[in-house]
PDB file of N, CA and C in Angstrom:
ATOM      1  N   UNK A   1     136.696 119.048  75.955  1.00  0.00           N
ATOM      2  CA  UNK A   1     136.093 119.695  74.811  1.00  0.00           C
ATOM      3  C   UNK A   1     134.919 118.871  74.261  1.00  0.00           C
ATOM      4  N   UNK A   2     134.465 117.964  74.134  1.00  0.00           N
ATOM      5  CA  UNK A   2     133.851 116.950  73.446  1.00  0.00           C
ATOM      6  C   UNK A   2     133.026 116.560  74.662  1.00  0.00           C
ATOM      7  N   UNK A   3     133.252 117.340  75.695  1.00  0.00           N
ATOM      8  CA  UNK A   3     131.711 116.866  77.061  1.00  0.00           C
ATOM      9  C   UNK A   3     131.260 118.355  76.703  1.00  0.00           C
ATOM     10  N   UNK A   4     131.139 119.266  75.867  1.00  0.00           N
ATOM     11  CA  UNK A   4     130.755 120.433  75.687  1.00  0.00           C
ATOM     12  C   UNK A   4     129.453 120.517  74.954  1.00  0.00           C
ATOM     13  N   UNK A   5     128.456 120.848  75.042  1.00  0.00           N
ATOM     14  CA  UNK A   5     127.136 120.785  74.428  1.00  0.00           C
ATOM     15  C   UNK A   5     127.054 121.230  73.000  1.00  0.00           C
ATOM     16  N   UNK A   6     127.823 122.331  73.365  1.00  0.00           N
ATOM     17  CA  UNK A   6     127.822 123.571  71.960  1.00  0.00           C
ATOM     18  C   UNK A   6     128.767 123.064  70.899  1.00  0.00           C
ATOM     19  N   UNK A   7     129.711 122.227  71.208  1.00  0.00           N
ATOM     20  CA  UNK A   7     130.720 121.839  69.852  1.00  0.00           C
ATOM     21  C   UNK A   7     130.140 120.626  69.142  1.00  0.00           C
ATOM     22  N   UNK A   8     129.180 119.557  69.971  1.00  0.00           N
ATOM     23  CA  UNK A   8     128.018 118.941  69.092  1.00  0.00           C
ATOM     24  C   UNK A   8     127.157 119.390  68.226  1.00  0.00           C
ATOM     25  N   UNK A   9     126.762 120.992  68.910  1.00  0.00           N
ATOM     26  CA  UNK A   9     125.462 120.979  67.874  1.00  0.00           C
ATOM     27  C   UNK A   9     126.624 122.069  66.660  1.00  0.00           C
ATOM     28  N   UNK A  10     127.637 122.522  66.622  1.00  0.00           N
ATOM     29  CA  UNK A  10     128.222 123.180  65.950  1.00  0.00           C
ATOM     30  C   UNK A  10     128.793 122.109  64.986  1.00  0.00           C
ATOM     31  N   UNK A  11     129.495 120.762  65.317  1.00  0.00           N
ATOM     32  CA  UNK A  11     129.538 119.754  64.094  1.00  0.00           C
ATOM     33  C   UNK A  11     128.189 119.016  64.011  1.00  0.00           C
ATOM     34  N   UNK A  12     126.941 119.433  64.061  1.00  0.00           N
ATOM     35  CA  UNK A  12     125.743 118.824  63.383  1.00  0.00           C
ATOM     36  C   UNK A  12     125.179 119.951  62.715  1.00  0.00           C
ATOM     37  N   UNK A  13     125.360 121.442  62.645  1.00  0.00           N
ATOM     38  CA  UNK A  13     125.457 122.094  61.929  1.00  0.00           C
ATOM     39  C   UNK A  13     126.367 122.082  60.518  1.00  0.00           C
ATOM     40  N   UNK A  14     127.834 121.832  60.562  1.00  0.00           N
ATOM     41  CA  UNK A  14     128.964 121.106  59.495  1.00  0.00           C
ATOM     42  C   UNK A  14     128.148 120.251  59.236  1.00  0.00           C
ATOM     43  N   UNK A  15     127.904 119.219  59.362  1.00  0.00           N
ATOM     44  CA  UNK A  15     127.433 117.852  59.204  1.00  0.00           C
ATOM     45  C   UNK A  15     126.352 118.402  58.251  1.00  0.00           C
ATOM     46  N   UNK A  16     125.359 118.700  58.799  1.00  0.00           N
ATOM     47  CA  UNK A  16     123.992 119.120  57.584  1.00  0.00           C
ATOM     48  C   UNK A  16     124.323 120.065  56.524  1.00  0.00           C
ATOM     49  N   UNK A  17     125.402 121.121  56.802  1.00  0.00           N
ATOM     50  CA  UNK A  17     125.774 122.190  55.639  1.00  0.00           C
ATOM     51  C   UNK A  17     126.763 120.945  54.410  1.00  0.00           C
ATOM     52  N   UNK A  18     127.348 120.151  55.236  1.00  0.00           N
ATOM     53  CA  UNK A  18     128.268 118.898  54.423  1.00  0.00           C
ATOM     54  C   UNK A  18     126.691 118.296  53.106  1.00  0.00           C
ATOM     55  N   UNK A  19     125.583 118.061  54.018  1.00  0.00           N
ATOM     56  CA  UNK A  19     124.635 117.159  53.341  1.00  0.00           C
ATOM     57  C   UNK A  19     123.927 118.007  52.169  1.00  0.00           C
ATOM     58  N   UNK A  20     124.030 119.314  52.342  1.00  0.00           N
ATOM     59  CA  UNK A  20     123.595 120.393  51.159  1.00  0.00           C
ATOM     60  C   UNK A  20     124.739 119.861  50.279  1.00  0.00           C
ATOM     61  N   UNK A  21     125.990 120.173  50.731  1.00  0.00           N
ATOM     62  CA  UNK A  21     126.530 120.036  49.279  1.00  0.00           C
ATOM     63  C   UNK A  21     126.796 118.406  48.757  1.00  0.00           C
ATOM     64  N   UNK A  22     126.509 117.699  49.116  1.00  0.00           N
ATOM     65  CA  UNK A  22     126.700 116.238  49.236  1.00  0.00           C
ATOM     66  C   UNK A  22     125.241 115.795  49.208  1.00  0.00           C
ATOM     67  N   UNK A  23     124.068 115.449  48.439  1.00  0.00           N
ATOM     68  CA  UNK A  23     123.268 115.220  48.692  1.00  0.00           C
ATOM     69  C   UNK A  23     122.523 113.742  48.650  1.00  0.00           C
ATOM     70  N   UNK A  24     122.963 113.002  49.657  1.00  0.00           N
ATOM     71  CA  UNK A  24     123.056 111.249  49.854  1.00  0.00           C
ATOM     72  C   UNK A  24     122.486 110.895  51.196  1.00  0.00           C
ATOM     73  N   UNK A  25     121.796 111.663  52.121  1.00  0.00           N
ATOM     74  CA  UNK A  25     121.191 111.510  53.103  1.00  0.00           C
ATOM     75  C   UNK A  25     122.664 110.355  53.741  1.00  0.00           C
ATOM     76  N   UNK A  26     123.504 110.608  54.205  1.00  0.00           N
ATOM     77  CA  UNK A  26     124.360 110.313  54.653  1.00  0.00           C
ATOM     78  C   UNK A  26     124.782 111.125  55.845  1.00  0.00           C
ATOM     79  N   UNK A  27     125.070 112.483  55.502  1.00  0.00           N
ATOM     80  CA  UNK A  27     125.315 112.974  56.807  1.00  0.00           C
ATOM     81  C   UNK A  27     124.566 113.779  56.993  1.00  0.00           C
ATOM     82  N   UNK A  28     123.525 113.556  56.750  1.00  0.00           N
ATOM     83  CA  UNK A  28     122.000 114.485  57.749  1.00  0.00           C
ATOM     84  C   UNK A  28     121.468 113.152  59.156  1.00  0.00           C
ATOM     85  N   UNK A  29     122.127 111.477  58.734  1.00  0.00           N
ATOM     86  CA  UNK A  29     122.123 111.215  60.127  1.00  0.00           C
ATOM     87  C   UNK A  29     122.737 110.843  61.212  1.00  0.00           C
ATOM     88  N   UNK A  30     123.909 111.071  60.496  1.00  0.00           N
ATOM     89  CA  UNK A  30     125.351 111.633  61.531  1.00  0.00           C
ATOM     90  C   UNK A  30     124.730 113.109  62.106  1.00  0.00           C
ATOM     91  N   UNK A  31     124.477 114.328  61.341  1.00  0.00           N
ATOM     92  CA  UNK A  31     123.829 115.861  61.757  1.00  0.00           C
ATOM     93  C   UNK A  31     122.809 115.843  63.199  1.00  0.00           C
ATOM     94  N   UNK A  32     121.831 114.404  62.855  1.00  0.00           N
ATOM     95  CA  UNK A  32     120.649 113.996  63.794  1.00  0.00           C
ATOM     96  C   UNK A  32     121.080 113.568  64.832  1.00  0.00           C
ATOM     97  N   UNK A  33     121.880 112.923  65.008  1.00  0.00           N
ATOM     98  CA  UNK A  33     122.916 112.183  65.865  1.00  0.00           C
ATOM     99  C   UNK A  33     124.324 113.319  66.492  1.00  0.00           C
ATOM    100  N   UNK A  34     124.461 114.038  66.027  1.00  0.00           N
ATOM    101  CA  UNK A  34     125.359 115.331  66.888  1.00  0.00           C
ATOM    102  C   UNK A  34     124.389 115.956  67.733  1.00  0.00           C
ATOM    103  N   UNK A  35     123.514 116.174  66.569  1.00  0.00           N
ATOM    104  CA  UNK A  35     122.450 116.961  67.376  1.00  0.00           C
ATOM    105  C   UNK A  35     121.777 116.616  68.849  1.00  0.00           C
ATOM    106  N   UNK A  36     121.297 115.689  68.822  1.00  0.00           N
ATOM    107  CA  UNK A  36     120.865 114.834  70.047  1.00  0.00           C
ATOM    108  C   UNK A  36     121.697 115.039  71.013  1.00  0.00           C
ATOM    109  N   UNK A  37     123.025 114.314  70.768  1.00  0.00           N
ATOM    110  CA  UNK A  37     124.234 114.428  71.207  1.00  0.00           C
ATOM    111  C   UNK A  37     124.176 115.379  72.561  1.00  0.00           C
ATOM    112  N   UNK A  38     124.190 116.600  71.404  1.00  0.00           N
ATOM    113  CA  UNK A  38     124.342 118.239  72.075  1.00  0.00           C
ATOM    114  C   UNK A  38     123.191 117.907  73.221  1.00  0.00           C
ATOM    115  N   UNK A  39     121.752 117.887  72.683  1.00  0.00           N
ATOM    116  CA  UNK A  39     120.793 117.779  73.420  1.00  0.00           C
ATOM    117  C   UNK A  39     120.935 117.576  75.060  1.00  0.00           C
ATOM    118  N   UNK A  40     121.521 116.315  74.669  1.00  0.00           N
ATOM    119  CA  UNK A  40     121.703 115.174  75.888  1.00  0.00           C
ATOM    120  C   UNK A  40     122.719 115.794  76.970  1.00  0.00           C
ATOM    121  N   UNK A  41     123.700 116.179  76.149  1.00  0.00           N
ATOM    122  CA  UNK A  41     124.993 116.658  77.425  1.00  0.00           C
ATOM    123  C   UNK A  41     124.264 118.420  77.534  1.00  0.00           C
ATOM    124  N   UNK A  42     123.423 118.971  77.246  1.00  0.00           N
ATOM    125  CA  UNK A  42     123.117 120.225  77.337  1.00  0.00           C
ATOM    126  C   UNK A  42     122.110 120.210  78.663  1.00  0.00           C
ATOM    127  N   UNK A  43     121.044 119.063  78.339  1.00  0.00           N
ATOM    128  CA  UNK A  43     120.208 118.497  79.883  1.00  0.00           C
ATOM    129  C   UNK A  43     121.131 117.566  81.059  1.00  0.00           C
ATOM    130  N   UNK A  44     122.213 117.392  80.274  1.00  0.00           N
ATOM    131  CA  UNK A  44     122.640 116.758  81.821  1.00  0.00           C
ATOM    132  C   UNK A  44     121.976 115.215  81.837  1.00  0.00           C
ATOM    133  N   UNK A  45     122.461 114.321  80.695  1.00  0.00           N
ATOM    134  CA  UNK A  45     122.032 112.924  80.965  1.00  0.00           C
ATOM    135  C   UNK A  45     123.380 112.382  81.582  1.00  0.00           C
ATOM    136  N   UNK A  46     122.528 111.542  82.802  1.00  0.00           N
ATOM    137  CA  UNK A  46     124.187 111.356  83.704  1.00  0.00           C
ATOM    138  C   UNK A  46     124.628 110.252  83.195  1.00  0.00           C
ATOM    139  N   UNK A  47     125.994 110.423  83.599  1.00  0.00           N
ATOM    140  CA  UNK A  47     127.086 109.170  82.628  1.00  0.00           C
ATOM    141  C   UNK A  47     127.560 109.486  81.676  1.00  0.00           C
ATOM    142  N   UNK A  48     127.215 110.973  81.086  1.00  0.00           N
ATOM    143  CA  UNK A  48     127.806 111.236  79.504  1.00  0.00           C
ATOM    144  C   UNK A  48     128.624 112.509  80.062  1.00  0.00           C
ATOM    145  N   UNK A  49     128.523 113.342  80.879  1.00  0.00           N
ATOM    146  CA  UNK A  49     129.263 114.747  80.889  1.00  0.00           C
ATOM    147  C   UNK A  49     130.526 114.280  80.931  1.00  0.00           C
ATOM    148  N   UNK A  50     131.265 113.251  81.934  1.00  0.00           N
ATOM    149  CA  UNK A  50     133.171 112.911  81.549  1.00  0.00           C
ATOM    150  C   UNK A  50     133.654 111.762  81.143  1.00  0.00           C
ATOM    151  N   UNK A  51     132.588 111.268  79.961  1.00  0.00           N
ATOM    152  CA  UNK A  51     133.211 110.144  79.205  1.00  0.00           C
ATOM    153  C   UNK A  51     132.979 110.071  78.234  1.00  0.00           C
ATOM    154  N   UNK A  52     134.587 110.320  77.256  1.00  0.00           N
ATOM    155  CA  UNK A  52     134.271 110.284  75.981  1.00  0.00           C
ATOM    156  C   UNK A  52     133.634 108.680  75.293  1.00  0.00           C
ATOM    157  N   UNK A  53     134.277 107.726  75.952  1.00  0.00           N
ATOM    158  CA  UNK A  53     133.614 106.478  74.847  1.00  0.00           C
ATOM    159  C   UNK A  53     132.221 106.984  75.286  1.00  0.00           C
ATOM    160  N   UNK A  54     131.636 107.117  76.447  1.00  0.00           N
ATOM    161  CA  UNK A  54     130.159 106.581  76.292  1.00  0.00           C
ATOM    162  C   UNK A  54     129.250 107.727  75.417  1.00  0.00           C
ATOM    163  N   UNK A  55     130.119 109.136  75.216  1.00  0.00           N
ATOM    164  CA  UNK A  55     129.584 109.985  74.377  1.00  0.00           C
ATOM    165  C   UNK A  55     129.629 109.765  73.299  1.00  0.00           C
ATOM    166  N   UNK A  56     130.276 109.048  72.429  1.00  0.00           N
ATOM    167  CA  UNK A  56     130.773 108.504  70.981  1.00  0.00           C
ATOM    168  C   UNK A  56     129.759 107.387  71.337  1.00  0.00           C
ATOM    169  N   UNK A  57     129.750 106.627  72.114  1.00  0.00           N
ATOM    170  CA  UNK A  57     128.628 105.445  71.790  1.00  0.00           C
ATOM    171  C   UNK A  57     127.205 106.000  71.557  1.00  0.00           C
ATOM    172  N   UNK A  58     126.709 107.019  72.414  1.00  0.00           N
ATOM    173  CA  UNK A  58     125.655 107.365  72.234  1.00  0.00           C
ATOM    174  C   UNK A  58     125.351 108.032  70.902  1.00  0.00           C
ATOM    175  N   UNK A  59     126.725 108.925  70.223  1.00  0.00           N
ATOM    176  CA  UNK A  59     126.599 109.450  68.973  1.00  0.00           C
ATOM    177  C   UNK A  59     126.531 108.548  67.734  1.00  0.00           C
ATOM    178  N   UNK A  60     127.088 107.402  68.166  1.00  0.00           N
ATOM    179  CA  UNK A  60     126.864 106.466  67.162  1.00  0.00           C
ATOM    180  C   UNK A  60     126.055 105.291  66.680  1.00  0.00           C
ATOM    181  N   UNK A  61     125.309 104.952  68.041  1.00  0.00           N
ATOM    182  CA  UNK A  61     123.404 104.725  68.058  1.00  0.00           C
ATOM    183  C   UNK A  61     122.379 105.590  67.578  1.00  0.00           C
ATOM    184  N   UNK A  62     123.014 107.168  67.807  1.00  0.00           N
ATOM    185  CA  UNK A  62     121.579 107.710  68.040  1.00  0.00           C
ATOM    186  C   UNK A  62     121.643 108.366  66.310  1.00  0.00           C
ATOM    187  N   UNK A  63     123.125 108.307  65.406  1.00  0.00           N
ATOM    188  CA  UNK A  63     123.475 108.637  64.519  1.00  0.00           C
ATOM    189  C   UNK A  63     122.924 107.234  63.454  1.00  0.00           C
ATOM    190  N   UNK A  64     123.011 106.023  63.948  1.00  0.00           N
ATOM    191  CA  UNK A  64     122.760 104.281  62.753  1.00  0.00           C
ATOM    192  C   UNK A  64     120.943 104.617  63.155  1.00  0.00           C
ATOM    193  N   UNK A  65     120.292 105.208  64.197  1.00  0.00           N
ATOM    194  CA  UNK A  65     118.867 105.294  64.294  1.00  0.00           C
ATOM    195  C   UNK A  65     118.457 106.500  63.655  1.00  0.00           C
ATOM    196  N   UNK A  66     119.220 107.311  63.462  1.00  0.00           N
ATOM    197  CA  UNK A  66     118.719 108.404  62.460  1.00  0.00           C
ATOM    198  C   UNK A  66     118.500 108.262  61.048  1.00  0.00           C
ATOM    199  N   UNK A  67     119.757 107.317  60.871  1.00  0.00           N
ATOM    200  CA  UNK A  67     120.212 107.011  59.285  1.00  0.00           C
ATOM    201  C   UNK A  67     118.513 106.151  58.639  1.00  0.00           C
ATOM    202  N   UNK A  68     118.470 105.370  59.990  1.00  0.00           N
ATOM    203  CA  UNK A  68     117.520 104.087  59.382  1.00  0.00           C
ATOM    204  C   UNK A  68     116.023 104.817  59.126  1.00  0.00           C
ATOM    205  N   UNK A  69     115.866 105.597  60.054  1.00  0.00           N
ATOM    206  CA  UNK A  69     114.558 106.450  60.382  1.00  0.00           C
ATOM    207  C   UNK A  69     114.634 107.168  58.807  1.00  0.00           C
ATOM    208  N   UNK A  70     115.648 107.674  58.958  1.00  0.00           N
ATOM    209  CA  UNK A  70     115.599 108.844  57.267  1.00  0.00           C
ATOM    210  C   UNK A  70     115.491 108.254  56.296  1.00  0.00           C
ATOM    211  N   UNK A  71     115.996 107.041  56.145  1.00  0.00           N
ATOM    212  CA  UNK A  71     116.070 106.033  55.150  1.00  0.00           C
ATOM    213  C   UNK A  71     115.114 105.285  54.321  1.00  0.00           C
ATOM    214  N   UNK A  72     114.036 105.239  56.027  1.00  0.00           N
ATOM    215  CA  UNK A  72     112.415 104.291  55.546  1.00  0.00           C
ATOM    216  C   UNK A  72     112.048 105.574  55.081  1.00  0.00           C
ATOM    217  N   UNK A  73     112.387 107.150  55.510  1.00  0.00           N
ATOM    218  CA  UNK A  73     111.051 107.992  55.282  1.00  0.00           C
ATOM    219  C   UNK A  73     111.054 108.565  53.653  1.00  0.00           C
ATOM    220  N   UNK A  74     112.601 108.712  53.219  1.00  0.00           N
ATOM    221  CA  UNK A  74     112.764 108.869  52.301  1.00  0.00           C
ATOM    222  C   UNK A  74     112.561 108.116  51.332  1.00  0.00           C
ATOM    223  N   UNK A  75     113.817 106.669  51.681  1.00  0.00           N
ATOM    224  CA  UNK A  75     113.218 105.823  50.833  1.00  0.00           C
ATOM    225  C   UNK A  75     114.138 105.581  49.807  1.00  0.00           C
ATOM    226  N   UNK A  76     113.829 104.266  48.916  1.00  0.00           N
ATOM    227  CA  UNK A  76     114.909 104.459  47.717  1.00  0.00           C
ATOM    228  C   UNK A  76     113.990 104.452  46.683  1.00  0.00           C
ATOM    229  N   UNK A  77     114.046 105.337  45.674  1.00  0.00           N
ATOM    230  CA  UNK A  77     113.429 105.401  44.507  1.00  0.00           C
ATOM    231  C   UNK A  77     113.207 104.387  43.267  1.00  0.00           C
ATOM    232  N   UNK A  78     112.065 104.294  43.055  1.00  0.00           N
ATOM    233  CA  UNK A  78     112.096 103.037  42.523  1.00  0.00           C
ATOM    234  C   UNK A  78     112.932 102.956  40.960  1.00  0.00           C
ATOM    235  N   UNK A  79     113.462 102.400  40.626  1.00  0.00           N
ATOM    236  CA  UNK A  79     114.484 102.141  38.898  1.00  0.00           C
ATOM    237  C   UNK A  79     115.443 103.140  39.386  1.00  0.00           C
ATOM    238  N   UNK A  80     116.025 103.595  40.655  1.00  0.00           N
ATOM    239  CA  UNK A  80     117.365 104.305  41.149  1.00  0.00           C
ATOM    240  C   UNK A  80     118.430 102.998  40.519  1.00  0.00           C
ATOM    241  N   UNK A  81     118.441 102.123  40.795  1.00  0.00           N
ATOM    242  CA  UNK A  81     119.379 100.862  40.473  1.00  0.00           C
ATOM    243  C   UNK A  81     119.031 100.061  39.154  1.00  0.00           C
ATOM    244  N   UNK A  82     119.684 100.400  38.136  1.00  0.00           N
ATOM    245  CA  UNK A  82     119.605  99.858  36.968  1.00  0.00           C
ATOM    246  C   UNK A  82     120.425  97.854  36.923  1.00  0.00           C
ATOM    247  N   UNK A  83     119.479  97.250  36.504  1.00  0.00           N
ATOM    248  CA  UNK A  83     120.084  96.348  36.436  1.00  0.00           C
ATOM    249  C   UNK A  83     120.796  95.884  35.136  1.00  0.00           C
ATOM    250  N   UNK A  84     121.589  95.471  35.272  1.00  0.00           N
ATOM    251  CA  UNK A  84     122.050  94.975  33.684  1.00  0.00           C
ATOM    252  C   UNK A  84     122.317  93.503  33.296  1.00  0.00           C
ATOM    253  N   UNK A  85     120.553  93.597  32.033  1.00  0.00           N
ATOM    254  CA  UNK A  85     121.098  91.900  31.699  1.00  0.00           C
ATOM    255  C   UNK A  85     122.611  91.446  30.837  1.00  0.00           C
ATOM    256  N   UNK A  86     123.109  92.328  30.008  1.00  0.00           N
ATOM    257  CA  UNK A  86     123.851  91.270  29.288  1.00  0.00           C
ATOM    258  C   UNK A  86     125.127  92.761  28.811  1.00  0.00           C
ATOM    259  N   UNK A  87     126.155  92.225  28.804  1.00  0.00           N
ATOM    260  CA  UNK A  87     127.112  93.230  28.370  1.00  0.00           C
ATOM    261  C   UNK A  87     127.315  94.034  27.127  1.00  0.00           C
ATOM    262  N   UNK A  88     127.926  95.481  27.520  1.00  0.00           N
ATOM    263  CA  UNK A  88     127.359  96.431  26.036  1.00  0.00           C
ATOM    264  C   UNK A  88     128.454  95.738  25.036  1.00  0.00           C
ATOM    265  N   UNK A  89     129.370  94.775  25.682  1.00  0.00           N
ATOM    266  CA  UNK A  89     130.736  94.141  24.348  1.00  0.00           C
ATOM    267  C   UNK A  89     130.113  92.710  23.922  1.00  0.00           C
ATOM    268  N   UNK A  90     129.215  92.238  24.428  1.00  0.00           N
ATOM    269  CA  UNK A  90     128.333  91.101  23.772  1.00  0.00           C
ATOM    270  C   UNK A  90     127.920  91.345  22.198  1.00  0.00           C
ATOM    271  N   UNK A  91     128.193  90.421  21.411  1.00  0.00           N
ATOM    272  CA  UNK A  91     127.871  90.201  20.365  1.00  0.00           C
ATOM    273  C   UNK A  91     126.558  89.940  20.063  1.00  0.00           C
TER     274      UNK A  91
END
């Protein structure tokens, strides 16, 4: 089941409908990373059609290179992280 092309891109479909309602760019690059996934076993990259570790390895490179890619493009907003000098129970 999981050397199947179509049940990748069907949980990177979940995966991105997850990131609508969840909106943390979190699993849009897990979504990028199914997706590919699908890609890959759909062309026939050899070594991946009857092995699950090396299909999970590839989903989980091509998923930490999506994250990072989305990450620089998006970005973190600047004053997103409040710092705090001194406590609100300080005298």
């Amino acid at each position: 089941m999981w050397a199947v092309w179509w049940v990748w891109m069907v949980g990177a479909l979940a995966l991105a409908f997850l990131e609508v309602l969840a909106p943390a760019q979190v699993f849009l690059g897990f979504a990028a990373g199914a997706a590919v996934t699908g890609v890959a076993l759909l062309i026939g990259v050899p070594g991946l059609s009857g092995s699950l570790p090396a299909t999970l390895l590839l989903f989980a490179i091509l998923s930490l290179i999506a994250w990072i890619v989305i990450r620089r493009a998006v970005g973190i907003r600047k004053g997103q992280v409040k710092v705090w000098d001194r406590d609100i129970n300080e005298d």
